[in-house]
Protein backbone atom coordinates (compact mmCIF):
# COMPACT_ATOMS: atom_id res chain seq x y z
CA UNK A 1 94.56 121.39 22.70
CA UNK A 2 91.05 122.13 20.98
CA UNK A 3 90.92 125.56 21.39
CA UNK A 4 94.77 126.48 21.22
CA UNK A 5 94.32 124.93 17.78
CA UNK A 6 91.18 126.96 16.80
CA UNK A 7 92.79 130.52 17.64
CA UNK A 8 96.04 129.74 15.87
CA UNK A 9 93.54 128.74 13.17
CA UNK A 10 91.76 131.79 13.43
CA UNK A 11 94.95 134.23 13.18
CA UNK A 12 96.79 132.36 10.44
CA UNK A 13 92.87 133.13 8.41
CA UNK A 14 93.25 136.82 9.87
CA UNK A 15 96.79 137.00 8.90
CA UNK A 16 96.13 135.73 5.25
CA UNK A 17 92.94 138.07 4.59
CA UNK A 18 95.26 141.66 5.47
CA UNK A 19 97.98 140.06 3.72
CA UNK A 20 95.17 140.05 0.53
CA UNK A 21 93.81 143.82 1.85
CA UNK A 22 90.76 142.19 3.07
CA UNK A 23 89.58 144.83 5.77
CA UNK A 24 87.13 142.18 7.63
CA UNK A 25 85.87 138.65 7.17
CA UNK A 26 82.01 137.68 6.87
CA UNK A 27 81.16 135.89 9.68
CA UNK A 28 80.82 132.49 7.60
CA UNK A 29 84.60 132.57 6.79
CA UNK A 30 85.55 133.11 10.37
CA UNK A 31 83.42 130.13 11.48
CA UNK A 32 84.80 127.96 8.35
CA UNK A 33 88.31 129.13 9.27
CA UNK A 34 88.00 127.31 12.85
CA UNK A 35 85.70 123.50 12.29
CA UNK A 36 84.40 121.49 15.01
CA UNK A 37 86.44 118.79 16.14
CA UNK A 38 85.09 115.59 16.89
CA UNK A 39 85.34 114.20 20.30
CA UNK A 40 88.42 111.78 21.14
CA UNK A 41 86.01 108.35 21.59
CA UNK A 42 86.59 106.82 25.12
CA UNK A 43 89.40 104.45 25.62
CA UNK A 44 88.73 101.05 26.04
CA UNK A 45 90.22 99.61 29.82
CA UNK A 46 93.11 98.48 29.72
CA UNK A 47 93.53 94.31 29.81
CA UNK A 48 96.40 93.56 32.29
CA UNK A 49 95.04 89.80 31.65
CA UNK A 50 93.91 87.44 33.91
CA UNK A 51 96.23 87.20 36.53
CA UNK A 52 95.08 90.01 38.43
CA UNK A 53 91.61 88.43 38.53
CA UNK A 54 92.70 85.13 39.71
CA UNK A 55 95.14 86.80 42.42
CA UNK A 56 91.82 88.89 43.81
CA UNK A 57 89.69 85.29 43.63
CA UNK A 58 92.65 83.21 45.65
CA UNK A 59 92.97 86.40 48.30
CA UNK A 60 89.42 85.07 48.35
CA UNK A 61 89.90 81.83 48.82
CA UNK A 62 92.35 81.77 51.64
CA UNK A 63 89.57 83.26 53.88
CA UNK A 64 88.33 79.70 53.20
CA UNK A 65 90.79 77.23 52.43
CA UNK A 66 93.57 78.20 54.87
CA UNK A 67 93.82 77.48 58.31
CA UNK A 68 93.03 81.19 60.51
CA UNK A 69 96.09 83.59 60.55
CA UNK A 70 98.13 81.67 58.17
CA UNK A 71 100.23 84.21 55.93
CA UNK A 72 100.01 83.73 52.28
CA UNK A 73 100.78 84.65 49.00
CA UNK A 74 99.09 84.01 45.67
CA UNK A 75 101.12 82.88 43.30
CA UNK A 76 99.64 83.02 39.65
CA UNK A 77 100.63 80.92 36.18
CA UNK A 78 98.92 81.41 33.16
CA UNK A 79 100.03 78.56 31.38
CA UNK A 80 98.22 79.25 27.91
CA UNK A 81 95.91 82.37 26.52
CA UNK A 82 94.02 82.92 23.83
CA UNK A 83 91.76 85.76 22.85
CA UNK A 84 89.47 85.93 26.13
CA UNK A 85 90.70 82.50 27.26
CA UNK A 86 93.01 81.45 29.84
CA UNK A 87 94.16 78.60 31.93
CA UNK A 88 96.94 78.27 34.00
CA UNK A 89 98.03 77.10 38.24
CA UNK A 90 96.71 79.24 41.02
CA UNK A 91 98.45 78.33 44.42
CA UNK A 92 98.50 79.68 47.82
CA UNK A 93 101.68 79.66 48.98
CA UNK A 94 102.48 79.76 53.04
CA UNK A 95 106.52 80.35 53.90
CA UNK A 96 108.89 77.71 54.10
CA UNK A 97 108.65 76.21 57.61
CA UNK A 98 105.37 77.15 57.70
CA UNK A 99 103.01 74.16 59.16
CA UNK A 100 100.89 74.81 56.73
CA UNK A 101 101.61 73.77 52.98
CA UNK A 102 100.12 75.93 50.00
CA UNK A 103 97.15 74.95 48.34
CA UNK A 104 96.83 74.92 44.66
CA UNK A 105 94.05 74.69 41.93
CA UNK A 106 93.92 74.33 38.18
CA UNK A 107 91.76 77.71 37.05
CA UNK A 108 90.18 78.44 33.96
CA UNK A 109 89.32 82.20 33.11
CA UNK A 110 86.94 83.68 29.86
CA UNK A 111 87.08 87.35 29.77
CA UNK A 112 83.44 88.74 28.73
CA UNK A 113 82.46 92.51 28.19
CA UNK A 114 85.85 93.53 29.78
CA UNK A 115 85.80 91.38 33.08
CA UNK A 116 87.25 88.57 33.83
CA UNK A 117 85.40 85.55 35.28
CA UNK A 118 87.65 83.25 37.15
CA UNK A 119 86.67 79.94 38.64
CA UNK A 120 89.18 77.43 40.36
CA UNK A 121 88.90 73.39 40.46
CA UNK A 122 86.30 72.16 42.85
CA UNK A 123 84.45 75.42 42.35
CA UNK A 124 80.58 75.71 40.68
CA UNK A 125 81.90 77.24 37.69
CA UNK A 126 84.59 75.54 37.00
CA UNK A 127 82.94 72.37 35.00
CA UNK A 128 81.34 74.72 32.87
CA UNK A 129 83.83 76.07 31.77
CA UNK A 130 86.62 73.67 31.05
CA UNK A 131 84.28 72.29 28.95
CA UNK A 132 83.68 75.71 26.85
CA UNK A 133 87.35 76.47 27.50
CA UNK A 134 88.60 75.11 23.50
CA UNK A 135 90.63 77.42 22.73
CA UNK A 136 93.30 76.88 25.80
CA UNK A 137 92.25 73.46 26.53
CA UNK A 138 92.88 70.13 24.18
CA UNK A 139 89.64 67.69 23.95
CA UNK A 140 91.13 65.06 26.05
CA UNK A 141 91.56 67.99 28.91
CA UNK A 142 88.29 69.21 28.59
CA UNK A 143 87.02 65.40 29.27
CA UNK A 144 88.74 65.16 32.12
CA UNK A 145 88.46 68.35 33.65
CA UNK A 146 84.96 68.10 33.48
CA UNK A 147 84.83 65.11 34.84
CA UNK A 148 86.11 66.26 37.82
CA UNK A 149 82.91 67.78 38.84
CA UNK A 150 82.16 70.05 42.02
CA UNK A 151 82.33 69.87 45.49
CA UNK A 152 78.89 70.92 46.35
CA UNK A 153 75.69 69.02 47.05
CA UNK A 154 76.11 65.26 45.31
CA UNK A 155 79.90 65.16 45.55
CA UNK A 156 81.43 62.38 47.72
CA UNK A 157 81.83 62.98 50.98
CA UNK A 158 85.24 64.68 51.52
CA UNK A 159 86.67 62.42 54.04
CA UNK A 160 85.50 58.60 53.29
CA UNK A 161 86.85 56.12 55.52
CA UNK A 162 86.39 52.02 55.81
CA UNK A 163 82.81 50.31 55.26
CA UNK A 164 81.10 46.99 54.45
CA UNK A 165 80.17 45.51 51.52
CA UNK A 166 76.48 46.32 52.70
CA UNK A 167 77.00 49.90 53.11
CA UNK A 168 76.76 50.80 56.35
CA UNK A 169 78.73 53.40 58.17
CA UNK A 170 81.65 51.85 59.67
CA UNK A 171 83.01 53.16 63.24
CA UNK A 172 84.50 56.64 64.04
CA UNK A 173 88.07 56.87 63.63
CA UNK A 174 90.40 59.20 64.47
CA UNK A 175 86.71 61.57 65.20
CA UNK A 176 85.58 61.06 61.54
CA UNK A 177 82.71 59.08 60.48
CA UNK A 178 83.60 57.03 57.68
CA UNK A 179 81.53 57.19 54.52
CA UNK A 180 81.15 56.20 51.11
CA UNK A 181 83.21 58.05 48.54
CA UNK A 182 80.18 57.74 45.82
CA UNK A 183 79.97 54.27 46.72
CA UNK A 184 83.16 53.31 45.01
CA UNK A 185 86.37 53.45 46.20
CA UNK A 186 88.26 51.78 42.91
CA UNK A 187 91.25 53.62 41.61
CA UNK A 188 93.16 51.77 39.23
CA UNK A 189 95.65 53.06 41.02
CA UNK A 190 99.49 51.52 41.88
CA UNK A 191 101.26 53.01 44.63
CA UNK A 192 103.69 56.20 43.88
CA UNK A 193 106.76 54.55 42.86
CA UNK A 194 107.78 51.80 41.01
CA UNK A 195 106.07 48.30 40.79
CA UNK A 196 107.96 45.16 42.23
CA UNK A 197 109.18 47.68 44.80
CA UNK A 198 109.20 48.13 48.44
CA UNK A 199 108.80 51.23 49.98
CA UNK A 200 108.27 52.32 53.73
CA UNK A 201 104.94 53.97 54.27
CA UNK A 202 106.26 56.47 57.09
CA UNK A 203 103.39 58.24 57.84
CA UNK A 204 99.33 56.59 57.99
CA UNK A 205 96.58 58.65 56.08
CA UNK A 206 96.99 62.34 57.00
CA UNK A 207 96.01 65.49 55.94
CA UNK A 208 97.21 67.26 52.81
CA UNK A 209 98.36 69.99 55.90
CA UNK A 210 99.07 68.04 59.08
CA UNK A 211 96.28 66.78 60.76
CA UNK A 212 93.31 68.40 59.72
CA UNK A 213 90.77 66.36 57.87
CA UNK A 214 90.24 65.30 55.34
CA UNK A 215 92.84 62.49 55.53
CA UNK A 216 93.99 62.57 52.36
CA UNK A 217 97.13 61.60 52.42
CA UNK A 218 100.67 58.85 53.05
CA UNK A 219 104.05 59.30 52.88
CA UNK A 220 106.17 56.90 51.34
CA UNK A 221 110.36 56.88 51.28
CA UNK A 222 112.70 53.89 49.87
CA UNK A 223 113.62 52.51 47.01
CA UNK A 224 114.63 54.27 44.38
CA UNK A 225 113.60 56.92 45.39
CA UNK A 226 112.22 57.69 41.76
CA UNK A 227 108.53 58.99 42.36
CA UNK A 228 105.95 57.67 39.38
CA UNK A 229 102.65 58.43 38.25
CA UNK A 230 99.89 55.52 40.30
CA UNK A 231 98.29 56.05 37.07
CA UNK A 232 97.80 57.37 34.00
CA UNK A 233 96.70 60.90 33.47
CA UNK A 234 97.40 64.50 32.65
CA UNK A 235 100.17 66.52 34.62
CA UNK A 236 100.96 69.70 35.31
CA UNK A 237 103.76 71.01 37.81
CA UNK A 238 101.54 73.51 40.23
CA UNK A 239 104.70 74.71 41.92
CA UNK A 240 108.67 73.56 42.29
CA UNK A 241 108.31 70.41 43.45
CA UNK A 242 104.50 69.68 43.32
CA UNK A 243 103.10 67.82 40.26
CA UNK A 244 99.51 67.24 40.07
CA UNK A 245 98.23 64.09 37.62
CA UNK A 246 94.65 64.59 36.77
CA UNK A 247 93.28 60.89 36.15
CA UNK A 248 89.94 59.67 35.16
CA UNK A 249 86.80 59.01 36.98
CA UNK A 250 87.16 62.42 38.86
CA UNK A 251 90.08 61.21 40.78
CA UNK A 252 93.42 63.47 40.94
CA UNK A 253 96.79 62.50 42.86
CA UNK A 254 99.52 65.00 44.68
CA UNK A 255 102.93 64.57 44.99
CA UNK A 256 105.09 67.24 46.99
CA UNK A 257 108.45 67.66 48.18
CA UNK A 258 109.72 66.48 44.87
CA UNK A 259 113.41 67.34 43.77
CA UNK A 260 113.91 67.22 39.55
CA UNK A 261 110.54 67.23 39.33
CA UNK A 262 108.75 67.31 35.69
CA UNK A 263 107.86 70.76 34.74
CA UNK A 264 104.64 70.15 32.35
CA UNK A 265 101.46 72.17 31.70
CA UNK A 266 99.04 69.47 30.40
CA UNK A 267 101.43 66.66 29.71
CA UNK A 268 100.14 63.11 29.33
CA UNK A 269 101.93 60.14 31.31
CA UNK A 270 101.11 56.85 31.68
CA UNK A 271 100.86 54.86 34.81
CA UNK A 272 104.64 54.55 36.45
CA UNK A 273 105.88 57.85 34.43
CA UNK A 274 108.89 59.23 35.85
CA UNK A 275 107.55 62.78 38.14
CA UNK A 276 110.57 63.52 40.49
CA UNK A 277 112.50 61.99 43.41
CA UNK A 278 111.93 61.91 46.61
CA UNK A 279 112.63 65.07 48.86
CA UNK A 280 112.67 67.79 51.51
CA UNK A 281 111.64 70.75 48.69
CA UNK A 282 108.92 73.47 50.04
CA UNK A 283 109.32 76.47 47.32
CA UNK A 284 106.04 76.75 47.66
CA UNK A 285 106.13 76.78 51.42
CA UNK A 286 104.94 74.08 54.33
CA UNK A 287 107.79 71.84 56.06
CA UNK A 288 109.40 68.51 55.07
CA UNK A 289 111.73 66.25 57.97
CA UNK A 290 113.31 63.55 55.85
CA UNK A 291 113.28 62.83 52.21
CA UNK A 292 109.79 61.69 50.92
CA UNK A 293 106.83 61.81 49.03
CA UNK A 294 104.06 63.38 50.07
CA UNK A 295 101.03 61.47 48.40
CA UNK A 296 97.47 62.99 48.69
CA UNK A 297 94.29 61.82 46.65
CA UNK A 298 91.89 64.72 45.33
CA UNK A 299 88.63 63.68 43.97
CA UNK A 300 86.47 66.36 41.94
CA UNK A 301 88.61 69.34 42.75
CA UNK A 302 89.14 68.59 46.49
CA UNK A 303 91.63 66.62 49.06
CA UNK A 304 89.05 63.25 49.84
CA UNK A 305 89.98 61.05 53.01
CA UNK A 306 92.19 58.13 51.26
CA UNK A 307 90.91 55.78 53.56
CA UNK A 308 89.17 52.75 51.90
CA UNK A 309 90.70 53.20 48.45
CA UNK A 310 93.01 51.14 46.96
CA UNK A 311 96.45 51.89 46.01
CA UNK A 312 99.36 48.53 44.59
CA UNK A 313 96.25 46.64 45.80
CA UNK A 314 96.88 48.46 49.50
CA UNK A 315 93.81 49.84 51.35
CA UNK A 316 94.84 52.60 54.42
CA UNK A 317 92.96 52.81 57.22
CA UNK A 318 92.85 55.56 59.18
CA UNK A 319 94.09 54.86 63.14
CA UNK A 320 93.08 56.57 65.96
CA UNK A 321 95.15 60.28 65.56
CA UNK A 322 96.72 61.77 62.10
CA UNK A 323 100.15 60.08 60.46
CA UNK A 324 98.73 56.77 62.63
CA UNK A 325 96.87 54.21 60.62
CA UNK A 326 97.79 51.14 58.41
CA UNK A 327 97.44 49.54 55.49
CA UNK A 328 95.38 46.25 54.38
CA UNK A 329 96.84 43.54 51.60
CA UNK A 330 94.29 40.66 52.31
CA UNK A 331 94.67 39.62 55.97
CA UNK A 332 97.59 41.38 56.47
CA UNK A 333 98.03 44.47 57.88
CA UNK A 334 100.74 46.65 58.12
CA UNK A 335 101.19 49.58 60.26
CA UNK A 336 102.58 53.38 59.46
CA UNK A 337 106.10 52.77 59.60
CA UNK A 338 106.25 49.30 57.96
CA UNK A 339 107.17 48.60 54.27
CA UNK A 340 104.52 48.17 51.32
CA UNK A 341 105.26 45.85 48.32
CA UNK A 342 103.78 47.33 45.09
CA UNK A 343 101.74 45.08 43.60
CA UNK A 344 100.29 47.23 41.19
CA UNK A 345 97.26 49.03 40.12
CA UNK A 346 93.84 46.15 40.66
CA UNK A 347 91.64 46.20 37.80
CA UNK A 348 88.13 47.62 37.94
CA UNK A 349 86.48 44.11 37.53
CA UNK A 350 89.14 42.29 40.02
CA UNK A 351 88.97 41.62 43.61
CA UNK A 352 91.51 40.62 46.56
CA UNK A 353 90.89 37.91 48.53
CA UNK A 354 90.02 38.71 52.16
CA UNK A 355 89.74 35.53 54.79
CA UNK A 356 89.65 38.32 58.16
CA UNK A 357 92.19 36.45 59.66
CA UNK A 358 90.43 33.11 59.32
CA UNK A 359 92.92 31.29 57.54
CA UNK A 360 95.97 31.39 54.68
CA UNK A 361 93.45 29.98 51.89
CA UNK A 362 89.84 30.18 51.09
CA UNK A 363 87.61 27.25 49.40
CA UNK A 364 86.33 27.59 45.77
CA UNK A 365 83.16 26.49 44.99
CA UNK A 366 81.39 24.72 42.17
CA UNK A 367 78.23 27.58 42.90
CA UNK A 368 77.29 30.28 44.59
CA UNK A 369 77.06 28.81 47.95
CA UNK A 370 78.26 26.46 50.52
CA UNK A 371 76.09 23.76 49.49
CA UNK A 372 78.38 23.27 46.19
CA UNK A 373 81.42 21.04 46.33
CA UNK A 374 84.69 22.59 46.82
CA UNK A 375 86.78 22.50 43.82
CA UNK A 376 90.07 24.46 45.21
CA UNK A 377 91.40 26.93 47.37
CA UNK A 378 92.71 30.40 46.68
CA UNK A 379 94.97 32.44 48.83
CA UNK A 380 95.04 35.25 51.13
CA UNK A 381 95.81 38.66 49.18
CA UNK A 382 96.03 37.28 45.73
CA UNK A 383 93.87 39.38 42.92
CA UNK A 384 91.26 37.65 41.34
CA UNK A 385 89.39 38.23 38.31
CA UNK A 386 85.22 38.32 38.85
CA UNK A 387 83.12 37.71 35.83
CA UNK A 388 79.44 38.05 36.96
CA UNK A 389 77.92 37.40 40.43
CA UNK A 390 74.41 36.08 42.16
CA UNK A 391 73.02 35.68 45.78
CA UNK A 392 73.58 32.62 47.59
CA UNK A 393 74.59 32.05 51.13
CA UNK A 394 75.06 34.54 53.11
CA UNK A 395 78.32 34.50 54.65
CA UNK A 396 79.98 37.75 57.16
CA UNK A 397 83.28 38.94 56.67
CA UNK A 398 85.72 42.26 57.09
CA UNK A 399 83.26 44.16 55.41
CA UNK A 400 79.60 43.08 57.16
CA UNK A 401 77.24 40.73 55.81
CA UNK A 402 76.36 39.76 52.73
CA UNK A 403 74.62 36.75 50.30
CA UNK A 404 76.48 37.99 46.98
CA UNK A 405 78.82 35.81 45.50
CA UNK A 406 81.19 35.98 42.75
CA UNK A 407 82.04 33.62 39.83
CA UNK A 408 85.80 33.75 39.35
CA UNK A 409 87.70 33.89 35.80
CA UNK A 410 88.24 30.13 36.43
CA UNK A 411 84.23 29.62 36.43
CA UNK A 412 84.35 28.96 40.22
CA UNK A 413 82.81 30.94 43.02
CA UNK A 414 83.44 32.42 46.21
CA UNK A 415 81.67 34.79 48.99
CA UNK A 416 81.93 38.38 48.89
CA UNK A 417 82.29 38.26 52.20
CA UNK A 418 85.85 37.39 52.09
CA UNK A 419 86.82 39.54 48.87
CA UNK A 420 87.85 43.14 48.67
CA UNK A 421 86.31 45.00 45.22
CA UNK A 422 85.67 48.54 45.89
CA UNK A 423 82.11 48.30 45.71
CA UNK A 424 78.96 47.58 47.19
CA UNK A 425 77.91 45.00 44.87
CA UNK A 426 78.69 43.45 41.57
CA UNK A 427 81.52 44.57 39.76
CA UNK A 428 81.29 42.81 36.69
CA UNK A 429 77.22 42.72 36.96
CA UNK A 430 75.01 39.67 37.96
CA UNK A 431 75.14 36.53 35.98
């Protein structure tokens, strides 16, 4: 184009100067006549946005996070953008059938000198920034995304299982060695559908794909049939039938195979908020047999072993293969299969009362010890509300030995032997 337009320059001069009689043009004319164009600056590359990134990352991650020879395909929402912000769902989905289900992550993406730099929940980056992330992410998100921390060295073990109140590491079960999730298994959590119900666990703890570890996860059917938030938090729908609630404290829940499920990006709900019903639905692949919810428990950006925690004041334990297992209430125990009243989410300073099968009531005292007079009796299973605690006599129950006791709401006391709290220790600090 440059020099096409510099002769046709030239010859319209030419044709001008014989039109005037001008036999020939000083040398200075001719080189006026054609002047230097400036070079065309470079284009910028052009932004196709983040998904692109974020699909190359999650081809990534399935060399990682998927089972060997599973087939899958990335499938990428960017929720919100803004300038070189973005935030959005990336999932793996497997095909329907598939005995593998997809696996999904919140991502955040900032775009700097032209590149994007992608990092998915559970990841190193990721923390970092969520919390830089304001443009695309409301305060309250940024709290709680941040919260939910990494998975590298520090983060709770990813597949906790039962222990005592002094800490040790309880047996191996189903080939797992049980440990401490941080040393708190508390949730605030209710069980996945409404409270005052009763709902057939029909499957123990299990993995979020089958039986892999870590045990992560129950399925519940019954009812209703109406699926709810087991606590308050902020939701997003990762896929047709998958909602994800991001609570506090690091802790996340799952619920698949929903059918008129929400579809939110960042919604708040509050504990028992309607998410779907029950189902069979795999749109984002993996295989269902009977209407249910798949529940799984995710705790700073990864699937932890639900084991130990407590759920409508329920606490699975893991049994001897995947989908086995059972759930405590006190004393009682009742196996995969059986039904589970929701008694709601326990409070972080409560307790429930634990005799190990030693009786239907447990004694009061006026102290912290058996050498205080008895001044009444509290039940098997009931919730309890601890206001301080202090050593006494050391007593050995469920959960191992231990000389901590607690002083009730009521001002009495009993051991910590025979109480379930969470915790290895004081949960409303020592008197």
């Amino acid at each position: 184009m440059f020099r096409r337009f510099a002769a046709v320059a030239r010859t319209s001069t030419l044709a001008a100067a014989l039109a005037l009689g001008v036999t020939a043009l000083p040398a200075s004319a001719a080189t006026a006549a054609a002047p230097a164009q400036p070079a065309s600056p470079a284009r910028p590359a052009a932004d196709h946005g983040p998904a692109p990134a974020v699909t190359e990352h999650l081809r990534g991650k399935a060399r990682t996070a998927m089972r060997a020879g599973t087939a899958t395909e990335p499938r990428v929402g960017v929720k919100r953008r803004a300038g070189d912000w973005a935030f959005g769902t990336a999932v793996l989905a497997t095909a329907p059938g598939s005995p593998e289900l997809p696996q999904g992550w919140l991502f955040v993406a900032h775009r700097d000198n032209g590149a994007w730099k992608v990092a998915l929940e559970g990841e190193p980056g990721f923390t970092g920034l969520a919390a830089e992330a304001e443009p695309v992410l409301k305060a309250a998100e940024r709290r709680a995304l941040a919260a939910t921390g990494s998975t590298g060295p520090g983060a709770p073990d990813p597949d906790p299982g039962t222990t005592g109140t002094t800490g040790t590491t309880g047996t191996t079960e189903g080939g797992m060695t049980p440990q401490l999730a941080g040393g708190d298994y508390r949730t605030g959590m209710a069980l996945p559908f409404t409270v005052g119900q009763t709902w057939y666990m029909t499957s123990g703890p299990h993995g979020w794909s089958g039986s892999g570890t870590p045990w992560s996860s129950l399925d519940f059917a019954g009812g209703d049939q109406v699926v709810r938030a087991a606590r308050g938090g902020t939701a997003y729908t990762m896929c047709k039938g998958w909602v994800r609630v991001v609570h506090d404290r690091g802790y996340a829940t799952d619920y698949y195979h929903l059918v008129s499920n929400i579809n939110v990006d960042g919604a708040a709900v509050a504990a028992g908020a309607y998410l779907g019903y029950t189902g069979n639905d795999v749109t984002c692949g993996g295989s269902s047999t009977g209407r249910h919810v798949h529940f799984a428990l995710r705790q700073n950006g990864a699937y932890v072993g639900i084991a130990g925690h407590d759920f409508g004041r329920w606490r699975p334990e893991n049994g001897g293969s995947a989908y086995a297992g059972s759930a405590l209430h006190g004393s009682r125990r009742v196996a995969a299969g059986g039904q589970l009243y929701n008694y709601g989410a326990l409070g972080f300073n409560q307790g429930i009362i634990d005799t190990n099968g030693s009786g239907t009531t447990l004694n009061k005292r006026s102290g912290p010890g058996t050498g205080y007079a008895v001044v009444g009796s509290v039940a098997d299973g009931v919730g309890v509300t601890v206001s301080c605690s202090k050593n006494g006599t050391t007593h050995t129950g469920r959960f191992g030995s231990t000389a901590l006791w607690n002083r009730l709401s009521d001002g009495t006391w009993v051991s910590d032997a025979y109480m379930w709290t969470g915790v290895n220790g004081p949960v409303s600090g020592y008197c």
